[in-house]
C-alpha atoms as a PDB file:
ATOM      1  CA  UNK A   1      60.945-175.653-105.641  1.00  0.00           C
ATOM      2  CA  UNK A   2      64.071-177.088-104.081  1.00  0.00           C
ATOM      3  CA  UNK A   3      64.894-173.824-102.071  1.00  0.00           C
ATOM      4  CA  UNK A   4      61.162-173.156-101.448  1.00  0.00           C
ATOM      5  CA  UNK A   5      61.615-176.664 -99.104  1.00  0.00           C
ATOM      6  CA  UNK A   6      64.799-175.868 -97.689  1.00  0.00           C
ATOM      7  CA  UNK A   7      63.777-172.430 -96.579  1.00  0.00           C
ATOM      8  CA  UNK A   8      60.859-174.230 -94.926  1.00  0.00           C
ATOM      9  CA  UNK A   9      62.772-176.372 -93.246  1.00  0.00           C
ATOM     10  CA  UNK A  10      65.189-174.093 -92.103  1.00  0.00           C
ATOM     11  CA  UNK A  11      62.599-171.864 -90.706  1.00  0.00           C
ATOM     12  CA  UNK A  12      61.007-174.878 -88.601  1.00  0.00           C
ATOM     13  CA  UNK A  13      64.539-175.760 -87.326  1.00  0.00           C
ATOM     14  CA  UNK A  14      64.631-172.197 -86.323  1.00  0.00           C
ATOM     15  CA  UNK A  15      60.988-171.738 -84.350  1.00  0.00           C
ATOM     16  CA  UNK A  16      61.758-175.362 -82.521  1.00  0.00           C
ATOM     17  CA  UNK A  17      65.164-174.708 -81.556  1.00  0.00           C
ATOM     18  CA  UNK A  18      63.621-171.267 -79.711  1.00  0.00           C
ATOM     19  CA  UNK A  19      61.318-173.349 -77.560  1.00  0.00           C
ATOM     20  CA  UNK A  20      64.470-175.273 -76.157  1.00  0.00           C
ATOM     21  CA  UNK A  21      66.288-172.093 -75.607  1.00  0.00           C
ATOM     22  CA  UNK A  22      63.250-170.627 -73.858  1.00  0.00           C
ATOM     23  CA  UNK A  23      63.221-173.887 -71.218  1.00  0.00           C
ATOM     24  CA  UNK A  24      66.807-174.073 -70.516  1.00  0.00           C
ATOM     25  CA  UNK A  25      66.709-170.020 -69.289  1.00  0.00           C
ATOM     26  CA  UNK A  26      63.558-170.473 -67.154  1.00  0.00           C
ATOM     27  CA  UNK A  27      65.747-174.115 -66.168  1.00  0.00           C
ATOM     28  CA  UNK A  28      68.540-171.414 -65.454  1.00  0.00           C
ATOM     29  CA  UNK A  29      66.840-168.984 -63.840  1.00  0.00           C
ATOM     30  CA  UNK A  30      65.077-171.061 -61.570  1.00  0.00           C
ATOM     31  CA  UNK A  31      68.291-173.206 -60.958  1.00  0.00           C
ATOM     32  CA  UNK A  32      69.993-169.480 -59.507  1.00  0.00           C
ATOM     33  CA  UNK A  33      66.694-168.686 -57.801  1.00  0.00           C
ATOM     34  CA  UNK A  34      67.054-171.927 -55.563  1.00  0.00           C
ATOM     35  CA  UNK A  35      70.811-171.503 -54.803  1.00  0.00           C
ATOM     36  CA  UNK A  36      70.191-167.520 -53.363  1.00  0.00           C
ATOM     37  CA  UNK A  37      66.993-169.227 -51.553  1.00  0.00           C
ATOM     38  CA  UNK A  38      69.584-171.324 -50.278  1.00  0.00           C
ATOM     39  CA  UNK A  39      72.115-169.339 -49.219  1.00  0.00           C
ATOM     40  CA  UNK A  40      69.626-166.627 -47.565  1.00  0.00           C
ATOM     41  CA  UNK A  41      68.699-170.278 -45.540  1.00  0.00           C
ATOM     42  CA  UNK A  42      71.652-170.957 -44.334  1.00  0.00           C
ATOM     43  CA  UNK A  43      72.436-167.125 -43.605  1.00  0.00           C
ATOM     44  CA  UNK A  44      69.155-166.939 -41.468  1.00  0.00           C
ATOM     45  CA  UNK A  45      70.352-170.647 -39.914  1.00  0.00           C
ATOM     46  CA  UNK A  46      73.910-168.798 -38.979  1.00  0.00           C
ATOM     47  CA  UNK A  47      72.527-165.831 -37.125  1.00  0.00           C
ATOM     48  CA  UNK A  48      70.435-168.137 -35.579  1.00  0.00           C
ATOM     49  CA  UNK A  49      73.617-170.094 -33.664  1.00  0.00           C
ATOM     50  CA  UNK A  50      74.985-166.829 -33.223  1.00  0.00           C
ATOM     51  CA  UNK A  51      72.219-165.737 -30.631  1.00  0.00           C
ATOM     52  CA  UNK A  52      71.797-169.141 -29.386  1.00  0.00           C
ATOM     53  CA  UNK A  53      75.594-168.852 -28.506  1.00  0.00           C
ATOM     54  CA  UNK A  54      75.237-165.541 -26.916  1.00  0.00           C
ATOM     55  CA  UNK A  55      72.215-167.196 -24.527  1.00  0.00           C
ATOM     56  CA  UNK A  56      74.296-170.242 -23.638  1.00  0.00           C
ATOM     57  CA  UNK A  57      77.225-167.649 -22.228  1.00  0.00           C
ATOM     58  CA  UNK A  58      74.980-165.401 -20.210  1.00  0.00           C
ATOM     59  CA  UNK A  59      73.460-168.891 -18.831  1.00  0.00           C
ATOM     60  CA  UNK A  60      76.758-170.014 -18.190  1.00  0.00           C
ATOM     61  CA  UNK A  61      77.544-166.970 -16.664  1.00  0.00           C
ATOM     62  CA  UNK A  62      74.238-167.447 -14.250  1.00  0.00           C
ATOM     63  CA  UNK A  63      74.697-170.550 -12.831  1.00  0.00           C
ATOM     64  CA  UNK A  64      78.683-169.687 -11.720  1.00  0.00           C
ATOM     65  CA  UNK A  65      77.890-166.632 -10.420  1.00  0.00           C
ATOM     66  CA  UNK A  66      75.085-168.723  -8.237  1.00  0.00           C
ATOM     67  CA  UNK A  67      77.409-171.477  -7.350  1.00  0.00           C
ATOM     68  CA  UNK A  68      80.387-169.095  -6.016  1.00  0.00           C
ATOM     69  CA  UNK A  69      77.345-167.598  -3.949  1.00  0.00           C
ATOM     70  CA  UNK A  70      77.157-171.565  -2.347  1.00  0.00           C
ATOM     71  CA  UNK A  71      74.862-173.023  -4.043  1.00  0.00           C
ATOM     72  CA  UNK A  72      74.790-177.151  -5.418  1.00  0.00           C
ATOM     73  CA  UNK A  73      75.114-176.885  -9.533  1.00  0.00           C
ATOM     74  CA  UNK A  74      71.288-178.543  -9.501  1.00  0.00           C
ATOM     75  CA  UNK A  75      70.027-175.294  -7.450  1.00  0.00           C
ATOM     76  CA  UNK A  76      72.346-172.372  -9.401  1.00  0.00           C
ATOM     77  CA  UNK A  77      70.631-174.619 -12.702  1.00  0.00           C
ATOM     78  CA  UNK A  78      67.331-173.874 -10.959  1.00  0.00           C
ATOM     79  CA  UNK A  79      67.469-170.701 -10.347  1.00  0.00           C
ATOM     80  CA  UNK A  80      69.062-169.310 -13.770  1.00  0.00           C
ATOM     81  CA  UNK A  81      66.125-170.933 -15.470  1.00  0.00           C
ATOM     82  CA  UNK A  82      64.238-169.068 -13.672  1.00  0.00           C
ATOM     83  CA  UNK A  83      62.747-171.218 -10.529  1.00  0.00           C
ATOM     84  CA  UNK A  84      63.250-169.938  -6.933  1.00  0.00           C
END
């Protein structure tokens, strides 16, 4: 009767401990989910100064071009954002 009980028990250990192990892989996968989520973020965010950076040199480029050609900084501004 003894080992009737124990193999019971054991059994129930067995089935309970599964649901844990179960949660912490879903924890896990979802845990390495967020960090590539992440990372493709800040990726996305990098490019993003990259072509900003690109814009601020042509601009750059704009308004000294303009001002060799004579021009006050506030009117080669002006101009390269597009006024008259």
């Amino acid at each position: 009767m003894t080992d009737e009980i124990t193999s019971k028990e054991t059994s129930s250990k067995k089935k309970s401990c599964g649901g844990k192990k179960n949660a912490m892989l879903a924890y896990g996968i979802i845990q390495i989910s967020a960090t590539v989520v992440s990372a493709i973020s800040l990726a996305a965010i990098a490019f993003g100064f990259c072509a900003v950076k690109q814009e601020s040199k042509a601009f750059n480029g704009c308004v000294e071009e303009v001002i060799a050609d004579g021009k006050t900084n506030a009117q080669a501004v002006r101009f390269c954002n597009g006024g008259n």
